[in-house]
PDB file of N, CA and C in Angstrom:
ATOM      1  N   UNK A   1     -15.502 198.085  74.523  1.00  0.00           N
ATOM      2  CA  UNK A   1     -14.988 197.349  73.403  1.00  0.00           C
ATOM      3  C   UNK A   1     -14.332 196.082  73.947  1.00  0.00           C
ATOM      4  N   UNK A   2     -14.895 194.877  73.108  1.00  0.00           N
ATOM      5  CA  UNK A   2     -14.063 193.953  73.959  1.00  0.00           C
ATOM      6  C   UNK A   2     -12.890 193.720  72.690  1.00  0.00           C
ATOM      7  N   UNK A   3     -11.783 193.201  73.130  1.00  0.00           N
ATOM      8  CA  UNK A   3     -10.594 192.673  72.119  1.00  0.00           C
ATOM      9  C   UNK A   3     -10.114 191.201  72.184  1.00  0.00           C
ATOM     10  N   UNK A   4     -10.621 190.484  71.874  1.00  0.00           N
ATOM     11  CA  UNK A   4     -10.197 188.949  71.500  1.00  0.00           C
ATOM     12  C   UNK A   4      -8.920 188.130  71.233  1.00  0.00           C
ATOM     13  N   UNK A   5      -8.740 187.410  71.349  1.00  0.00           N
ATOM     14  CA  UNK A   5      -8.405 186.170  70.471  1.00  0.00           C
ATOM     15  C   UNK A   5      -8.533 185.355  69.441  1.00  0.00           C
ATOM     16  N   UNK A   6      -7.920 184.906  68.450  1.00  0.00           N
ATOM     17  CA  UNK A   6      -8.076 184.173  67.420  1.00  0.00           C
ATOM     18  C   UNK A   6      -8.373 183.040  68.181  1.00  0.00           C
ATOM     19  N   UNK A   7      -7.250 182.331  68.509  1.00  0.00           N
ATOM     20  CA  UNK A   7      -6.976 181.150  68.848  1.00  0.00           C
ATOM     21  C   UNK A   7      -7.850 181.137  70.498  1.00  0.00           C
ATOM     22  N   UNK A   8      -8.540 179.645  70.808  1.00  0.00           N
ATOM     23  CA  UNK A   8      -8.689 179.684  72.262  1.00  0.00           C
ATOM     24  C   UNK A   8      -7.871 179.454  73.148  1.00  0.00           C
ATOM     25  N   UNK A   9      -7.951 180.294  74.621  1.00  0.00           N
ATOM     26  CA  UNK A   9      -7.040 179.583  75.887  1.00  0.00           C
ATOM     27  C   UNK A   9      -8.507 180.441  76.300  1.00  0.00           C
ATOM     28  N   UNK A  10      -8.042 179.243  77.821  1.00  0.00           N
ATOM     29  CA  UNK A  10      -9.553 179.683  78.885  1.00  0.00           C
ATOM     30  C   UNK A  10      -8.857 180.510  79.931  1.00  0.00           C
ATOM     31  N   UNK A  11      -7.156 180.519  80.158  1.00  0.00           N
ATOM     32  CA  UNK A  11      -6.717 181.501  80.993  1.00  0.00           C
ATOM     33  C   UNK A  11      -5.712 182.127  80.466  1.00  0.00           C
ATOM     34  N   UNK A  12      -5.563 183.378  80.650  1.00  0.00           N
ATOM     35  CA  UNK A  12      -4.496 184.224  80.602  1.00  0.00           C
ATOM     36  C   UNK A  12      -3.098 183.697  81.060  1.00  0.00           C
ATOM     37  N   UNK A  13      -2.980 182.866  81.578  1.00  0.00           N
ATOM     38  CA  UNK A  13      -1.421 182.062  81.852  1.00  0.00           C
ATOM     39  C   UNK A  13      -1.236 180.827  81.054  1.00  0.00           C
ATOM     40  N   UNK A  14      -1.941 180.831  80.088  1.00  0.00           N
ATOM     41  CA  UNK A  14      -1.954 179.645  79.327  1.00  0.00           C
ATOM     42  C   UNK A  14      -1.289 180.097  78.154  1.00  0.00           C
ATOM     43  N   UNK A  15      -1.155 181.427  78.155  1.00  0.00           N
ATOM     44  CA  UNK A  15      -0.898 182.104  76.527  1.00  0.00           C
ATOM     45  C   UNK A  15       1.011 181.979  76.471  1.00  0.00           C
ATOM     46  N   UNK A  16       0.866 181.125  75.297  1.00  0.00           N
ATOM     47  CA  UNK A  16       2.410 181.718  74.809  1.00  0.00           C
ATOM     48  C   UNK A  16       3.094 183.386  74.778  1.00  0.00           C
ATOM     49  N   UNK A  17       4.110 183.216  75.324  1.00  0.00           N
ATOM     50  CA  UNK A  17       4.915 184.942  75.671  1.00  0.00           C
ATOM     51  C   UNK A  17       4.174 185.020  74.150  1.00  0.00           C
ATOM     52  N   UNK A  18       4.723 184.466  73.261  1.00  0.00           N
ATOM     53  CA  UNK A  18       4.584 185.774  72.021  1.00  0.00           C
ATOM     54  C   UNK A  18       3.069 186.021  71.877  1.00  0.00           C
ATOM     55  N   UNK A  19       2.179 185.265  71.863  1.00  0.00           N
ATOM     56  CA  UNK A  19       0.419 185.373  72.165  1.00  0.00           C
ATOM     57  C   UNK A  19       0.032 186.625  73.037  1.00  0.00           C
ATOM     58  N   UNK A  20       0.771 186.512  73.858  1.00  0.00           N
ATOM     59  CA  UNK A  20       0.288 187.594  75.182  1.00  0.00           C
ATOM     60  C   UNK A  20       0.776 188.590  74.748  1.00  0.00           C
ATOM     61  N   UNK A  21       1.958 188.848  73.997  1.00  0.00           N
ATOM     62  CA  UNK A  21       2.765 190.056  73.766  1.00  0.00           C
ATOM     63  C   UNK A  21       1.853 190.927  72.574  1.00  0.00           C
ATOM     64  N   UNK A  22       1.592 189.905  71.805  1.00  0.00           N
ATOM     65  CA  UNK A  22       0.935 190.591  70.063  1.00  0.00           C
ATOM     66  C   UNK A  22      -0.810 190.923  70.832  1.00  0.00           C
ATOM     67  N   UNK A  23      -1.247 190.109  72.177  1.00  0.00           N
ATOM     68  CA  UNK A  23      -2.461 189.956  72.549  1.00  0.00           C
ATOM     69  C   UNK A  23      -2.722 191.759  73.217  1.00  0.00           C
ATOM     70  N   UNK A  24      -1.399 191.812  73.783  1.00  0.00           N
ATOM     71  CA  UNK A  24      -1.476 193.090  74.870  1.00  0.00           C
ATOM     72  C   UNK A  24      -1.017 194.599  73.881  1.00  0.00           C
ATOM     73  N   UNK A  25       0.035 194.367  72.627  1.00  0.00           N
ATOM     74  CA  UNK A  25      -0.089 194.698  71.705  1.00  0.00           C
ATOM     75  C   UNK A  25      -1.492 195.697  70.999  1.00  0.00           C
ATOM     76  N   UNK A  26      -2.210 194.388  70.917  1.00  0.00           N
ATOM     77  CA  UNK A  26      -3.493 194.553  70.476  1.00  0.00           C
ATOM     78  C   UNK A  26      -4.597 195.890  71.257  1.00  0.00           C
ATOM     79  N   UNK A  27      -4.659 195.584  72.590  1.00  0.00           N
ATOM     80  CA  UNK A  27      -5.111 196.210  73.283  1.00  0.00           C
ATOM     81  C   UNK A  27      -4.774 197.556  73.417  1.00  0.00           C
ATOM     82  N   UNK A  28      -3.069 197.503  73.561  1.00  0.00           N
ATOM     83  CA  UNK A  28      -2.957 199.021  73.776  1.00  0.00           C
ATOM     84  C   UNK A  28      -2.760 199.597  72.284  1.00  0.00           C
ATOM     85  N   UNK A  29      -2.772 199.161  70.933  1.00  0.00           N
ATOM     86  CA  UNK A  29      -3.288 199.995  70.650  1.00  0.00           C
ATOM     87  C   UNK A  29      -4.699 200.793  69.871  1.00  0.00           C
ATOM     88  N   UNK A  30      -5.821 199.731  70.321  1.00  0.00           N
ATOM     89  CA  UNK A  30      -7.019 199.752  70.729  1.00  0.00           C
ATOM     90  C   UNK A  30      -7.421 201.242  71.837  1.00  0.00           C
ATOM     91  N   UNK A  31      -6.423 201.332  72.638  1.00  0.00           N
ATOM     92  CA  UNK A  31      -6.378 202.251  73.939  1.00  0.00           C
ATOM     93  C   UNK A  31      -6.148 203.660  72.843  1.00  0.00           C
ATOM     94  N   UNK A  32      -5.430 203.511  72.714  1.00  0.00           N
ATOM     95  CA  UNK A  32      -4.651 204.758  71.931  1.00  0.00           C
ATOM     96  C   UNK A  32      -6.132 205.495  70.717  1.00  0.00           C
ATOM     97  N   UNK A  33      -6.177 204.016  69.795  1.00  0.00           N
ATOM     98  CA  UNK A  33      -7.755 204.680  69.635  1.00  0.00           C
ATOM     99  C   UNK A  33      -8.698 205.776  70.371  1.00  0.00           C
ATOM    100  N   UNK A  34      -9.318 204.992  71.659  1.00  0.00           N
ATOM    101  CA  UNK A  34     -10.091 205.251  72.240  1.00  0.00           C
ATOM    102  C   UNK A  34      -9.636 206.809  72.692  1.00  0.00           C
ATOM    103  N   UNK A  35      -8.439 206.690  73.060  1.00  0.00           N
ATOM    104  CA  UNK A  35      -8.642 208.472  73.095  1.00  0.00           C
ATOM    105  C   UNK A  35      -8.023 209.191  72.292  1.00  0.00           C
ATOM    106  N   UNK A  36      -7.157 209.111  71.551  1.00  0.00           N
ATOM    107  CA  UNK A  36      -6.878 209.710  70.116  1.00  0.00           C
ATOM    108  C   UNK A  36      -7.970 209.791  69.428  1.00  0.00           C
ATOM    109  N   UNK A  37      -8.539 208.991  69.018  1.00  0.00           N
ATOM    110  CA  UNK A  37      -9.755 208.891  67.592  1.00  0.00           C
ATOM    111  C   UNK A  37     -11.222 208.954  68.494  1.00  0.00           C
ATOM    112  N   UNK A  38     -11.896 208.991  69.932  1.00  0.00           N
ATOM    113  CA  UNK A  38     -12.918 208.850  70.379  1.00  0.00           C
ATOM    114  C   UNK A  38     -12.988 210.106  71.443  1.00  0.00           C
ATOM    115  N   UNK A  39     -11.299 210.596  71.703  1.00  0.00           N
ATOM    116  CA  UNK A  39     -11.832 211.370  72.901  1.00  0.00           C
ATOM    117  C   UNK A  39     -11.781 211.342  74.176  1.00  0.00           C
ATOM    118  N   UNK A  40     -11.510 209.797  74.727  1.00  0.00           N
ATOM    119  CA  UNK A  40     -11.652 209.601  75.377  1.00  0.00           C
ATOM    120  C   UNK A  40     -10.480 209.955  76.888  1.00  0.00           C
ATOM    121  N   UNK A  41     -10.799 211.069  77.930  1.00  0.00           N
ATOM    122  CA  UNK A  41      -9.843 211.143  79.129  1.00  0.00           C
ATOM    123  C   UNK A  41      -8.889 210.019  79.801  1.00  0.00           C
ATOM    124  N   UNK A  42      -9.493 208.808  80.092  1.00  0.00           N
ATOM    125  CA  UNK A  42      -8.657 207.249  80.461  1.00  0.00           C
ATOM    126  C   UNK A  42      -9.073 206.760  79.669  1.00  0.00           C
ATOM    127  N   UNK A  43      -8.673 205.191  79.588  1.00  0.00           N
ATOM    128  CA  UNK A  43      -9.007 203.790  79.136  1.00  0.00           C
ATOM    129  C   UNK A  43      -8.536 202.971  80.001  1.00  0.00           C
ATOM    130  N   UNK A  44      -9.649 202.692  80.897  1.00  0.00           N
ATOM    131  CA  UNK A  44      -9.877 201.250  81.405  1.00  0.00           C
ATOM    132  C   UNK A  44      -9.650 200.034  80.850  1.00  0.00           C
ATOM    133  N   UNK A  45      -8.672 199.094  81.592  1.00  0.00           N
ATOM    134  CA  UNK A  45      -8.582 197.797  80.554  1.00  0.00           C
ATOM    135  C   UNK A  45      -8.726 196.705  81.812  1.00  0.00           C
ATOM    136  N   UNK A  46      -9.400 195.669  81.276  1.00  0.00           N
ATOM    137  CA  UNK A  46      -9.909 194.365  81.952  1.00  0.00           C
ATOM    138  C   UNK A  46     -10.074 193.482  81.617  1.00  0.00           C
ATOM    139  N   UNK A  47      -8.917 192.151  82.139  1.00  0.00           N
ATOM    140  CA  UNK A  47      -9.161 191.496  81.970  1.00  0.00           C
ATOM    141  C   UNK A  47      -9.491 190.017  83.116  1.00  0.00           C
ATOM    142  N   UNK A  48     -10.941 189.445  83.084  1.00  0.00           N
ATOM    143  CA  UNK A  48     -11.332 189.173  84.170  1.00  0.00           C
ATOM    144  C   UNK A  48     -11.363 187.634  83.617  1.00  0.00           C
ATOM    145  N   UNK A  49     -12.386 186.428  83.076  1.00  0.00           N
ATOM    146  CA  UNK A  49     -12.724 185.278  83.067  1.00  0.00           C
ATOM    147  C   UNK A  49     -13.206 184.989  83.861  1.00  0.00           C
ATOM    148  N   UNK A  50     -14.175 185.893  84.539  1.00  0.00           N
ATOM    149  CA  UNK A  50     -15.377 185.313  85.396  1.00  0.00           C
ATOM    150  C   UNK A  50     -16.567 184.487  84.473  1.00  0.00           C
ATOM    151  N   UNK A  51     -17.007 184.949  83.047  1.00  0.00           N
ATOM    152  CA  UNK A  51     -18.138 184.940  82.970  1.00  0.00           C
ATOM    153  C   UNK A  51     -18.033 183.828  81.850  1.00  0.00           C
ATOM    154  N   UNK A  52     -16.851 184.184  80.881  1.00  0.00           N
ATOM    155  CA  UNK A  52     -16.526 183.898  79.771  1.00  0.00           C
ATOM    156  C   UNK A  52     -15.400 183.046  79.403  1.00  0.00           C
ATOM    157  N   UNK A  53     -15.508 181.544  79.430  1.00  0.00           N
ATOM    158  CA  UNK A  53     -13.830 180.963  79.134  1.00  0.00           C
ATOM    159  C   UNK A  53     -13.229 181.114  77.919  1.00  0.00           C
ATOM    160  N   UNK A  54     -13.074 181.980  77.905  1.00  0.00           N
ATOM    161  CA  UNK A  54     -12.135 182.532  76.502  1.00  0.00           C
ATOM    162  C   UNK A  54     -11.443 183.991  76.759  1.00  0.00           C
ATOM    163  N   UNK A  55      -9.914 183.878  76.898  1.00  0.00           N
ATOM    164  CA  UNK A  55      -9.282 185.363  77.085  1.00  0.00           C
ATOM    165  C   UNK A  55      -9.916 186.105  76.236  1.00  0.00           C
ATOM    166  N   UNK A  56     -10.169 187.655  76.981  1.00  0.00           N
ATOM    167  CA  UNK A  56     -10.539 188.725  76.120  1.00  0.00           C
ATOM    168  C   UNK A  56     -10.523 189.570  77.308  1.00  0.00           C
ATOM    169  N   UNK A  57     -10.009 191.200  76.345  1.00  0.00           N
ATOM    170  CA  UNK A  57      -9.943 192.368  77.454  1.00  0.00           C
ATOM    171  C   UNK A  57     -11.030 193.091  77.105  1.00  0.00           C
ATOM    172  N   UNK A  58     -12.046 193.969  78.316  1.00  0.00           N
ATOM    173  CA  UNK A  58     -12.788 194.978  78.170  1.00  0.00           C
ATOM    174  C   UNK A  58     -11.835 196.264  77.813  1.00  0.00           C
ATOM    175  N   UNK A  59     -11.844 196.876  77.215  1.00  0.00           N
ATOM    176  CA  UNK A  59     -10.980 197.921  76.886  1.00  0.00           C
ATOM    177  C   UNK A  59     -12.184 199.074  76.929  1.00  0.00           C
ATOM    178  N   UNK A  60     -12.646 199.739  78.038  1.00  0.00           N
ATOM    179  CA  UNK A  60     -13.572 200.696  78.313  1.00  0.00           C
ATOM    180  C   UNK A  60     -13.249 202.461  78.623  1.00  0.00           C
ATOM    181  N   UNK A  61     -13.913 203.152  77.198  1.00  0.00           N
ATOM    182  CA  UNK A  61     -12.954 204.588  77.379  1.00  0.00           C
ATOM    183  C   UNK A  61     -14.116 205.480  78.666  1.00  0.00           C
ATOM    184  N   UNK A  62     -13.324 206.078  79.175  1.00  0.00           N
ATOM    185  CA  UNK A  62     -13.939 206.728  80.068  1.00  0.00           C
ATOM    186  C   UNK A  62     -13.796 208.420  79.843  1.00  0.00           C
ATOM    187  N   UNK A  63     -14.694 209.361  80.113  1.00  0.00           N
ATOM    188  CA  UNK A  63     -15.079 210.032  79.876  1.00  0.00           C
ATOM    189  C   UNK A  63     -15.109 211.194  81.561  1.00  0.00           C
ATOM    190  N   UNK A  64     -14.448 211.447  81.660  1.00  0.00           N
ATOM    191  CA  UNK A  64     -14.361 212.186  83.157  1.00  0.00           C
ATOM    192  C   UNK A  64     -16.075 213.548  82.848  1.00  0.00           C
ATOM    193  N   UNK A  65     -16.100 214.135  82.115  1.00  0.00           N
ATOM    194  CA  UNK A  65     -16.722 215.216  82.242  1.00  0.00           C
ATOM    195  C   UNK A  65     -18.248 214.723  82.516  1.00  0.00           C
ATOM    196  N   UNK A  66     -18.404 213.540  82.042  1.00  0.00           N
ATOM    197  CA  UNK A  66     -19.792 213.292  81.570  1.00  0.00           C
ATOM    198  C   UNK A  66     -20.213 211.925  82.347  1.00  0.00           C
ATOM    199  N   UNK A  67     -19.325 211.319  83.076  1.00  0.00           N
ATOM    200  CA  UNK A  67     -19.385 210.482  84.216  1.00  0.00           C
ATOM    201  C   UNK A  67     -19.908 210.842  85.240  1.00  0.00           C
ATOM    202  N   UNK A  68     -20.961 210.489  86.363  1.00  0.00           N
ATOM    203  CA  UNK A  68     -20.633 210.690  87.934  1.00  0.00           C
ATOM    204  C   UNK A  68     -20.013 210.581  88.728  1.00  0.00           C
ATOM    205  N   UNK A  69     -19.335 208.932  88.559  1.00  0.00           N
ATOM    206  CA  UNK A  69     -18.025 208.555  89.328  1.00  0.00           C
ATOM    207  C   UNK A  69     -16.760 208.462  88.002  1.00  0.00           C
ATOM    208  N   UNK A  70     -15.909 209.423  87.951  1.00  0.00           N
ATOM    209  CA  UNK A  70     -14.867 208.595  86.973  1.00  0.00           C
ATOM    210  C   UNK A  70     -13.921 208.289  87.294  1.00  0.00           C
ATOM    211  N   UNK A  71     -13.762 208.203  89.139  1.00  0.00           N
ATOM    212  CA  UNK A  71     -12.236 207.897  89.321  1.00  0.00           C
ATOM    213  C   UNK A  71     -12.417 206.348  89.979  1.00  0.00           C
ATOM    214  N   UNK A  72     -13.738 205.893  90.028  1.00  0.00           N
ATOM    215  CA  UNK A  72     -14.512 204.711  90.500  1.00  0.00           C
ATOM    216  C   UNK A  72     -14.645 203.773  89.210  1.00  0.00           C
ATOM    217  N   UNK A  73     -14.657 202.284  89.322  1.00  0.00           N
ATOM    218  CA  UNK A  73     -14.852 201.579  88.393  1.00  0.00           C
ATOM    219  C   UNK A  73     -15.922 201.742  87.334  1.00  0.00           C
ATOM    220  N   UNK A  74     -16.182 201.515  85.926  1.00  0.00           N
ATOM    221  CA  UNK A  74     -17.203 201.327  85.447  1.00  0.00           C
ATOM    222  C   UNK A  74     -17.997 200.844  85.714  1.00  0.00           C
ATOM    223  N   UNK A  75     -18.335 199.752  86.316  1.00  0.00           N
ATOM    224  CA  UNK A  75     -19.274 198.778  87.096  1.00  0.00           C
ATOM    225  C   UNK A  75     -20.002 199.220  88.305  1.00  0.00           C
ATOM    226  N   UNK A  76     -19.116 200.220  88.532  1.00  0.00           N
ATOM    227  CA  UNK A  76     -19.919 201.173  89.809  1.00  0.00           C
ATOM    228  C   UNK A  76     -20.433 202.610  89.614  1.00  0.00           C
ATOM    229  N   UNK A  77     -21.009 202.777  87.832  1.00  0.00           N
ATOM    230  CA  UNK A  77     -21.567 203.447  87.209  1.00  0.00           C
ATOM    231  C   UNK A  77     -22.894 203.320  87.938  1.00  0.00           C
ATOM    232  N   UNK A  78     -23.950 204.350  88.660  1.00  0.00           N
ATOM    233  CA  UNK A  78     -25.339 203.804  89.261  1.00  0.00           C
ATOM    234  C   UNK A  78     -26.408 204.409  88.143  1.00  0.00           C
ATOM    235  N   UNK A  79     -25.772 204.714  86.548  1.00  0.00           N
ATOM    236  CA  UNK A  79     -26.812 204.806  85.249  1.00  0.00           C
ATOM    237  C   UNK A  79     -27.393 203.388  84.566  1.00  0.00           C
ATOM    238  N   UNK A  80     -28.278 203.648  84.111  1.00  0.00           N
ATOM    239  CA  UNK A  80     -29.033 202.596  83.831  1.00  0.00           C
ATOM    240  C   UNK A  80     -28.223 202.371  82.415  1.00  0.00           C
ATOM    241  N   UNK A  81     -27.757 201.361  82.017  1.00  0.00           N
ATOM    242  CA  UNK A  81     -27.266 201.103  80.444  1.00  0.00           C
ATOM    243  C   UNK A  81     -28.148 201.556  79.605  1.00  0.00           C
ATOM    244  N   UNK A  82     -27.856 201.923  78.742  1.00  0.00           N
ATOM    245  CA  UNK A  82     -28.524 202.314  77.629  1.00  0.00           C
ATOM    246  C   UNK A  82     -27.631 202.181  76.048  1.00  0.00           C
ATOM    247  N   UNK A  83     -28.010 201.525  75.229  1.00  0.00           N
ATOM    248  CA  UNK A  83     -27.839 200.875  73.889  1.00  0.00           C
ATOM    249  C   UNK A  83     -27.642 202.280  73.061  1.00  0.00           C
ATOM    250  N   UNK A  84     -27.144 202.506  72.313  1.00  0.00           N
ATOM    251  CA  UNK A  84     -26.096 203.420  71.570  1.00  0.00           C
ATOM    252  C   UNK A  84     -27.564 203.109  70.001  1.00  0.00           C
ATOM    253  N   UNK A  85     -28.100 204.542  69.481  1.00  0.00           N
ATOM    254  CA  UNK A  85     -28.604 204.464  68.790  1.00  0.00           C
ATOM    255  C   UNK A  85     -27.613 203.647  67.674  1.00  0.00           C
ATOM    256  N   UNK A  86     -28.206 203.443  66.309  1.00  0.00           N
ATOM    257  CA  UNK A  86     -27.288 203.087  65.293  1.00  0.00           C
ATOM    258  C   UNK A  86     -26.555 203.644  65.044  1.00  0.00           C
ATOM    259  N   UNK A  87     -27.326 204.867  64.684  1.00  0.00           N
ATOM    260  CA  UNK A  87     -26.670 205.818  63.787  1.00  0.00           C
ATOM    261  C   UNK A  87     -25.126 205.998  64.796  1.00  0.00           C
ATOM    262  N   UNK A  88     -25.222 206.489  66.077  1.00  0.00           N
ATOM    263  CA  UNK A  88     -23.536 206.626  66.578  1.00  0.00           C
ATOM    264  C   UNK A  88     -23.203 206.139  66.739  1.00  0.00           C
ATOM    265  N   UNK A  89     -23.898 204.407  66.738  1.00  0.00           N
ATOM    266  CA  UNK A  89     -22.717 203.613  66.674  1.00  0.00           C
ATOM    267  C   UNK A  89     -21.992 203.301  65.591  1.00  0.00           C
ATOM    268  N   UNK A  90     -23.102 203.194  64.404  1.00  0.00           N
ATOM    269  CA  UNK A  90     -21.741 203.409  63.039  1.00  0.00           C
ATOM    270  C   UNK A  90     -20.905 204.352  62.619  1.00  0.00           C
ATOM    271  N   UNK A  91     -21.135 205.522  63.349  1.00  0.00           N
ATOM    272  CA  UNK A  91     -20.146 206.650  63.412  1.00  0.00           C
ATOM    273  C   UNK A  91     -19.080 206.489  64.165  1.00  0.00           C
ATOM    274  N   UNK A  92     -19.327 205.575  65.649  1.00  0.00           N
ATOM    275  CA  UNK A  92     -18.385 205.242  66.415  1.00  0.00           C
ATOM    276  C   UNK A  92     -17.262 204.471  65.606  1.00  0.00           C
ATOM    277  N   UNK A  93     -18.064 203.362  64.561  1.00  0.00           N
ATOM    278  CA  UNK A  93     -17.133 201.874  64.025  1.00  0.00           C
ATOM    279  C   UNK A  93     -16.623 202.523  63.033  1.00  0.00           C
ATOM    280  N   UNK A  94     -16.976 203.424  62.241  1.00  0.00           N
ATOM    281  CA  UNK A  94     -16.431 204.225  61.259  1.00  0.00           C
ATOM    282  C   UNK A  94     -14.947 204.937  61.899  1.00  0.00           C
ATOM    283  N   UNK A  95     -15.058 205.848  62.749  1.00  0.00           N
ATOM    284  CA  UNK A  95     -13.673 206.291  63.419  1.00  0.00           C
ATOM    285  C   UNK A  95     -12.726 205.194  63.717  1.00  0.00           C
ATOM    286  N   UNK A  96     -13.504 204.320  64.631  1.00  0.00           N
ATOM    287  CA  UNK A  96     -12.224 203.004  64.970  1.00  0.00           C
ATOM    288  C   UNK A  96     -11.603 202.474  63.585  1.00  0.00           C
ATOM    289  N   UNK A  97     -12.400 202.143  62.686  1.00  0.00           N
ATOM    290  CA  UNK A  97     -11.720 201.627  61.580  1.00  0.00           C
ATOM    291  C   UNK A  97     -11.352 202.996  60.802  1.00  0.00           C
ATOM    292  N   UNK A  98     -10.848 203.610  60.892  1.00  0.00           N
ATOM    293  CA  UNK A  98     -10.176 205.291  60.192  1.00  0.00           C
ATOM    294  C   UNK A  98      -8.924 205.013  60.563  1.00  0.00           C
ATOM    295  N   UNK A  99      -9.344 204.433  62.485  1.00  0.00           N
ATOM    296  CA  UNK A  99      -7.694 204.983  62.880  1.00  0.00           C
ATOM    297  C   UNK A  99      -7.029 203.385  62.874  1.00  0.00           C
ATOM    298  N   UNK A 100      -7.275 202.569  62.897  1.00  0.00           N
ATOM    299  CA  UNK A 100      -7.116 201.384  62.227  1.00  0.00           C
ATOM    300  C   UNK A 100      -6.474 200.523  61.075  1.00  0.00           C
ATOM    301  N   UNK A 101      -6.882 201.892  60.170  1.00  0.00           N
ATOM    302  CA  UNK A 101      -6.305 202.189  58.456  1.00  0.00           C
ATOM    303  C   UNK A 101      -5.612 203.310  58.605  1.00  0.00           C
ATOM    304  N   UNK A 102      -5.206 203.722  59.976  1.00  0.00           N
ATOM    305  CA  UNK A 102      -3.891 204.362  59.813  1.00  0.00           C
ATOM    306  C   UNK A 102      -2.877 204.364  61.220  1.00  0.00           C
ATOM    307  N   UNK A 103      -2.414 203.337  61.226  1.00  0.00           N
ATOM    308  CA  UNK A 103      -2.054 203.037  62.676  1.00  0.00           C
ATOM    309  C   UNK A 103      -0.892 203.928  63.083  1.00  0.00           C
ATOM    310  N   UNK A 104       0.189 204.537  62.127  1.00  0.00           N
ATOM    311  CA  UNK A 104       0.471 205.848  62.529  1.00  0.00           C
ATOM    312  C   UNK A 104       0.279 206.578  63.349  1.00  0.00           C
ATOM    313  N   UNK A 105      -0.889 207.143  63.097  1.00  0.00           N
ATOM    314  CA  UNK A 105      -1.726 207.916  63.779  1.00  0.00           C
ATOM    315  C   UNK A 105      -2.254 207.891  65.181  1.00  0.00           C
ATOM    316  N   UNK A 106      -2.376 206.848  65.509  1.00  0.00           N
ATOM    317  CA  UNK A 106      -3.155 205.621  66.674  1.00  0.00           C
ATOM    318  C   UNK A 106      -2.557 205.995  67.798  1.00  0.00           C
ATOM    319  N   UNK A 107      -1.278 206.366  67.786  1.00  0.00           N
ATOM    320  CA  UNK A 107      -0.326 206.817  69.418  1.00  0.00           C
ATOM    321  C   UNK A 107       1.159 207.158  68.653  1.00  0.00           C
ATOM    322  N   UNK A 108       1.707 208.059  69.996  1.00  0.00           N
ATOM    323  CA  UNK A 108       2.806 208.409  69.283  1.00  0.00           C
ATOM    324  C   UNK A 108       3.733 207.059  69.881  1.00  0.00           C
ATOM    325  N   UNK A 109       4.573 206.558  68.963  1.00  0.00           N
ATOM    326  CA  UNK A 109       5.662 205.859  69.059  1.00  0.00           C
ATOM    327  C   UNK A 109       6.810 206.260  69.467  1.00  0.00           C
ATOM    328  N   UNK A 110       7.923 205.714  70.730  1.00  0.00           N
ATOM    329  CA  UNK A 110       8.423 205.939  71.080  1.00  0.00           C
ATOM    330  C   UNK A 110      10.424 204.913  70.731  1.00  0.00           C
ATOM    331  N   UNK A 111      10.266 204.786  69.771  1.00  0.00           N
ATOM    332  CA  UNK A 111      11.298 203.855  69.209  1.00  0.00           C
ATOM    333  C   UNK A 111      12.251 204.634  68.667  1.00  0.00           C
TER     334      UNK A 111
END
């Protein structure tokens, strides 16, 4: 999953504190999703600007049981990608937006 920006900056040190704060915000609780509402054992988060000048984090859930390497990067996955029929992926976008429309739910809060 990648997680964006509204507004552009081409680096991550360019972002106003409060940008970065509501930005990182964003992400973790994107994270909380991913394994609350998906399942998921970790969540990998990355943020690189090698490829792409525009901040954005990979937010990638990982799956220990069903991995080969899961204590190794995603990128050093040696499976061939493979594209997510429709059908689970609108089952996938369906859950994210469930827990989304109930952010409650999303992680426990500690305030």
């Amino acid at each position: 999953m990648i997680v964006g920006l509204r507004g552009h900056y081409d680096h991550f040190d360019e972002l106003p504190v409060e940008v970065a704060a509501a930005f990182m915000v964003d992400v973790q609780r994107i994270s909380g999703i991913l394994r609350k509402g998906l399942g998921a054992h970790r969540v990998n988060v990355a943020i690189l600007g090698n490829q792409e000048p525009h901040v954005h984090a990979h937010v990638i859930p990982r799956y220990s049981v069903r991995e080969p390497l899961p204590k190794k990067s995603p990128w050093q996955d040696p499976r061939t990608r493979e594209v997510l029929e429709a059908v689970e992926r609108e089952d996938i976008i369906q859950r994210i937006c469930w827990w989304l429309d109930h952010p409650s739910s999303t992680y426990d809060r500690r305030d």
